[in-house]
C-alpha atoms as a PDB file:
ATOM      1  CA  UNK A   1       4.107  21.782  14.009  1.00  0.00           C
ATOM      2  CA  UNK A   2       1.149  22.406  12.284  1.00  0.00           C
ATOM      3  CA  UNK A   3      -1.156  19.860   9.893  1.00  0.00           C
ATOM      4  CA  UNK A   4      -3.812  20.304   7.658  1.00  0.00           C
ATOM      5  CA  UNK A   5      -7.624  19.589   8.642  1.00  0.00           C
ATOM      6  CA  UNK A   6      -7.135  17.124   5.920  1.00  0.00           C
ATOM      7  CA  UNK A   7      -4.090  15.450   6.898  1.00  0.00           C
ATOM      8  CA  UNK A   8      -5.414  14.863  10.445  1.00  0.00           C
ATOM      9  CA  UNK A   9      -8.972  13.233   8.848  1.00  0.00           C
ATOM     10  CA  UNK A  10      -6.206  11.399   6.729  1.00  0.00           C
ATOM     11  CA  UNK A  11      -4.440  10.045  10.148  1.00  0.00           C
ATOM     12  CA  UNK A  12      -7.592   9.666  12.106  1.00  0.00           C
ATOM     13  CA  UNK A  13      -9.808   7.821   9.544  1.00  0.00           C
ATOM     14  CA  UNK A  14      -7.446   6.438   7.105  1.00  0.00           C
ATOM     15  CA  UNK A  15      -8.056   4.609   3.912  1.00  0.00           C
ATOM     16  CA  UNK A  16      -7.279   1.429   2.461  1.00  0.00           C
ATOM     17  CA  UNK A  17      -5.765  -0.016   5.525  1.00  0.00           C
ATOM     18  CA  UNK A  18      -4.765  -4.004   6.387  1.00  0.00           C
ATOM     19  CA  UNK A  19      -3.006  -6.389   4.472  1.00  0.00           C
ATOM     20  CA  UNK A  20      -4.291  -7.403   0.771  1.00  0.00           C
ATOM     21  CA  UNK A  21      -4.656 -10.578   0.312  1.00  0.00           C
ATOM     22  CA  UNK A  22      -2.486 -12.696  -2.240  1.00  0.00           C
ATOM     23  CA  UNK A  23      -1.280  -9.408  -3.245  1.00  0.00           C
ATOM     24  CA  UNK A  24       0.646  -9.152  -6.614  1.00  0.00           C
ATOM     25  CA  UNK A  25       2.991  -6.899  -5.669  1.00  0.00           C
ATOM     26  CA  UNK A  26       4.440  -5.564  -2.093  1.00  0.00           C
ATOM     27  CA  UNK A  27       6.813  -2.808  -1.030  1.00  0.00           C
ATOM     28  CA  UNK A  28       7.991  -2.120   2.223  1.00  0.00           C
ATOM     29  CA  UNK A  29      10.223   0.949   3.600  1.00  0.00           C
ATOM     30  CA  UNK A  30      11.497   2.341   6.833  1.00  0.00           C
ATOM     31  CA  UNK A  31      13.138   5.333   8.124  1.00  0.00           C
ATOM     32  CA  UNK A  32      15.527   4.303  10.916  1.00  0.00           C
ATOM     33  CA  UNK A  33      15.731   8.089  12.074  1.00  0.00           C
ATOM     34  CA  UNK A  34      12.086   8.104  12.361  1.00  0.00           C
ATOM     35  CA  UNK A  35      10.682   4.919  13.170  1.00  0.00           C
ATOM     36  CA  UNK A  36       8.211   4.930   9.831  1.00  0.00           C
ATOM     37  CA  UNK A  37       7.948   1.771   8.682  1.00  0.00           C
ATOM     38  CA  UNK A  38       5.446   1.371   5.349  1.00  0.00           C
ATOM     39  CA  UNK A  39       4.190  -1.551   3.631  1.00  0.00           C
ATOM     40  CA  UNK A  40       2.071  -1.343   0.342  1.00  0.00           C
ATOM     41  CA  UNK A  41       0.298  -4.176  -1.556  1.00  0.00           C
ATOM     42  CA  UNK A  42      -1.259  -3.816  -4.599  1.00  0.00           C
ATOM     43  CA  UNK A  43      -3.520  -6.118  -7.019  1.00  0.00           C
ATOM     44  CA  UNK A  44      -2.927  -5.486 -10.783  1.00  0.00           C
ATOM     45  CA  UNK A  45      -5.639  -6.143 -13.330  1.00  0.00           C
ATOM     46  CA  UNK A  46      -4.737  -6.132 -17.170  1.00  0.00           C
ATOM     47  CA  UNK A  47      -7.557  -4.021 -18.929  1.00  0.00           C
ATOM     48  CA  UNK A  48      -7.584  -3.234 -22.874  1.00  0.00           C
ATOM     49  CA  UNK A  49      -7.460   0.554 -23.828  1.00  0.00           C
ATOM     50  CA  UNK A  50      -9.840   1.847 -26.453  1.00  0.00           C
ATOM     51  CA  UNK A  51      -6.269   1.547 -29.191  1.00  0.00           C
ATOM     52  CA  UNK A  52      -6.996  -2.620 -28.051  1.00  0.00           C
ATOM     53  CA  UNK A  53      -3.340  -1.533 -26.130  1.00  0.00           C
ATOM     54  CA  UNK A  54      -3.028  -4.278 -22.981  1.00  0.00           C
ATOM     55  CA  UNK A  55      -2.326  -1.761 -19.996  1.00  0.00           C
ATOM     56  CA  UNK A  56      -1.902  -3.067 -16.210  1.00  0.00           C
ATOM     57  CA  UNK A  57      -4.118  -1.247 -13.626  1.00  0.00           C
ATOM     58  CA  UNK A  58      -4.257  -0.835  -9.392  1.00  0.00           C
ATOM     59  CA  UNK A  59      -7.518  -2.801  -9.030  1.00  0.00           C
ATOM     60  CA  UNK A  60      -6.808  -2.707  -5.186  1.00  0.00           C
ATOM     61  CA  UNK A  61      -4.143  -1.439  -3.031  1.00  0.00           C
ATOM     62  CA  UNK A  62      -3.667  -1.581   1.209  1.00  0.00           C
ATOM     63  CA  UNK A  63      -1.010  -0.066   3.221  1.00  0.00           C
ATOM     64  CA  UNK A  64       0.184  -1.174   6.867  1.00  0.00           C
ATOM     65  CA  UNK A  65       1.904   1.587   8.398  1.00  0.00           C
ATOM     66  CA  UNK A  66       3.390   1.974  11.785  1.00  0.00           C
ATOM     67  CA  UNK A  67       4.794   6.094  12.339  1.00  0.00           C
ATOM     68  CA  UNK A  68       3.538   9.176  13.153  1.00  0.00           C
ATOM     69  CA  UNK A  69       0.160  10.776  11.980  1.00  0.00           C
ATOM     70  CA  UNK A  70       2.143  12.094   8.870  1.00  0.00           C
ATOM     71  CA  UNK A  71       3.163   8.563   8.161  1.00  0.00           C
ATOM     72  CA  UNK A  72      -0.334   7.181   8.192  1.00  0.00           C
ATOM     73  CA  UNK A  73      -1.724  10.159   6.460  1.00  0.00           C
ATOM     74  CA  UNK A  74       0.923   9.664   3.430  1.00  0.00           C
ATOM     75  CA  UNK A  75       0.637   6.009   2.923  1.00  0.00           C
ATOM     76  CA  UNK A  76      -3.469   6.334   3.126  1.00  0.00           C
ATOM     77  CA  UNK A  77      -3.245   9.117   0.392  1.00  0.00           C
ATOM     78  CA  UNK A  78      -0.810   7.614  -1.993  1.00  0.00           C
ATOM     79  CA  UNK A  79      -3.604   4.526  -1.557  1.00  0.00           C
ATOM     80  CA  UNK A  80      -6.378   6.719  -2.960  1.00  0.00           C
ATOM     81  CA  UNK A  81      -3.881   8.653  -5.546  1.00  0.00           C
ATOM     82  CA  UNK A  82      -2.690   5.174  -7.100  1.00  0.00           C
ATOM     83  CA  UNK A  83      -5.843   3.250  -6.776  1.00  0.00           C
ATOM     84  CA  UNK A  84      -7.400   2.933 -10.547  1.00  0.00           C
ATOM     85  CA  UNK A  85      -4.247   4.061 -12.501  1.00  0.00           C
ATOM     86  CA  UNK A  86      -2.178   2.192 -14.933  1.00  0.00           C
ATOM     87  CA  UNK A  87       1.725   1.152 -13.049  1.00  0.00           C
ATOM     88  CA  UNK A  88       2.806   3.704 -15.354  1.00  0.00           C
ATOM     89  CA  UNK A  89       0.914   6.759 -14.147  1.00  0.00           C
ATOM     90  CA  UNK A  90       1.030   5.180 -10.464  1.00  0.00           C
ATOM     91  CA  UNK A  91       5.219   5.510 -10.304  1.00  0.00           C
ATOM     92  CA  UNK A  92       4.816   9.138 -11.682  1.00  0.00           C
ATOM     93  CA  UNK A  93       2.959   9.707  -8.276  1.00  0.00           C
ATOM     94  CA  UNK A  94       5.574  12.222  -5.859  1.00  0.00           C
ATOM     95  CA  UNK A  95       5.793  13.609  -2.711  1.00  0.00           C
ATOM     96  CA  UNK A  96       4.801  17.033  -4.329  1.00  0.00           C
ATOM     97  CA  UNK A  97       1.245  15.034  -5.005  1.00  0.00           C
ATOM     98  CA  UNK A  98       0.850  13.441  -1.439  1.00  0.00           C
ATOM     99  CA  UNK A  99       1.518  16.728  -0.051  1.00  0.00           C
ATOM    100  CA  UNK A 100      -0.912  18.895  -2.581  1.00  0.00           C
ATOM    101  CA  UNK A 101      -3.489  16.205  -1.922  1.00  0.00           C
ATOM    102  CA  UNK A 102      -3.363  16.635   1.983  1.00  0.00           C
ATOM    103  CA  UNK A 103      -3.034  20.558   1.466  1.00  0.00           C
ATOM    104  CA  UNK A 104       0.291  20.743   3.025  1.00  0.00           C
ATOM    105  CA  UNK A 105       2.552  19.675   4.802  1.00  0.00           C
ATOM    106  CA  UNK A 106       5.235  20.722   7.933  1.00  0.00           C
ATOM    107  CA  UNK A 107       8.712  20.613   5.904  1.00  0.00           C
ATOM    108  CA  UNK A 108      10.359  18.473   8.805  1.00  0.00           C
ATOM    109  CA  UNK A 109       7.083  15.803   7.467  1.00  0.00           C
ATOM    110  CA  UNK A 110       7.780  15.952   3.892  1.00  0.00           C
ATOM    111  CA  UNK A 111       9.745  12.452   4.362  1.00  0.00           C
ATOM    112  CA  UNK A 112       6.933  10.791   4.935  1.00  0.00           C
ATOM    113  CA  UNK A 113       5.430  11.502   0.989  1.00  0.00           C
ATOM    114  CA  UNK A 114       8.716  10.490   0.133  1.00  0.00           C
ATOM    115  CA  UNK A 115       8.521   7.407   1.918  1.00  0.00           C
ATOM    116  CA  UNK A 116       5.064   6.655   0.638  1.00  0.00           C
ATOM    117  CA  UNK A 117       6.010   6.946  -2.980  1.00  0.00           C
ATOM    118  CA  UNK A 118       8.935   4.778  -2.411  1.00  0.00           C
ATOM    119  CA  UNK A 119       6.835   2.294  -0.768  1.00  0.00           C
ATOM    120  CA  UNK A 120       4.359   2.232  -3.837  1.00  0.00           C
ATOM    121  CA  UNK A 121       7.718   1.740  -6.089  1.00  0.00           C
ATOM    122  CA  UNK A 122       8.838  -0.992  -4.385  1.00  0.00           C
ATOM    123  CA  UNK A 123       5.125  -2.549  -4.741  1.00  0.00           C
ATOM    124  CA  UNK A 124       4.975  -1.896  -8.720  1.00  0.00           C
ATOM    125  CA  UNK A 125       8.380  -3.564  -8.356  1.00  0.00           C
ATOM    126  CA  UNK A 126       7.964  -6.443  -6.726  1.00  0.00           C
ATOM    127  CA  UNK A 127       5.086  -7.259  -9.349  1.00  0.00           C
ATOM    128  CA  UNK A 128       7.268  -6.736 -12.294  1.00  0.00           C
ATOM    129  CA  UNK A 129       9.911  -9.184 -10.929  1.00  0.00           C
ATOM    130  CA  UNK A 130       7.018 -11.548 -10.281  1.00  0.00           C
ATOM    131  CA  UNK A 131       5.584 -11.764 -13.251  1.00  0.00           C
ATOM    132  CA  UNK A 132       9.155 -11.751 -15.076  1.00  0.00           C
ATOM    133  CA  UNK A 133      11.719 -13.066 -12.711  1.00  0.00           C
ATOM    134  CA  UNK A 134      14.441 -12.441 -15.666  1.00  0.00           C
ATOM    135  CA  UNK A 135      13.969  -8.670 -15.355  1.00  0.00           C
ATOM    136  CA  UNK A 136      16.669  -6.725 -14.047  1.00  0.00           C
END
């Protein structure tokens, strides 16, 4: 199995890492086949748009990961991907964009991105439910 130089500085110096602090959203997922286990927390900011259109942003986002060097590479991209975007733009992240953003990755790997992105979901999730417990 082969990774990309970037993948491996992804897994050896990863971004964004620890727990957030009174996050405002978290999402965790596993992969009992695996052993992945990924937890995302993210802090939203509400920002005006230049149409004086209320969006919601990533101000900050962690991960906590415990897997393989795929794993941690996956959850500290999707970190940098989200980080800055409107919730919107952030849940239109996929594993197609982890992957093209650590220049490839081993096909048996892949369900790490997936994870990642599922993980980030779950986060924008979790927020949405907070901030309106009556959504479904």
């Amino acid at each position: 199995m082969t990774y990309s130089k970037k993948l491996l500085h992804y897994f050896y110096h990863p971004k964004n890492i620890g727990k957030l602090k009174d996050a405002d959203g978290i999402g965790e997922v596993g992969n009992v086949n695996c052993g992945d286990v990924m937890k995302i927390y993210i802090k939203v900011q509400k920002a005006i748009s230049g149409k004086n259109k209320e969006k919601e942003i990533i101000k900050d986002i962690k991960t906590e990961t415990m897997g393989c060097a795929a794993a941690i590479a996956t959850s500290s991209m999707i970190t940098e991907l989200a980080k800055g975007k409107t919730l919107e733009d952030a849940e239109k992240l996929d594993y197609y964009s982890i992957a093209d953003a650590l220049e490839g990755m081993p096909p048996g790997k892949l369900h790490c991105s997936v994870l990642a992105t599922e993980a980030l979901k779950k986060a924008i999730e979790n927020y949405r439910k907070k901030k309106n417990p009556k959504r479904i």
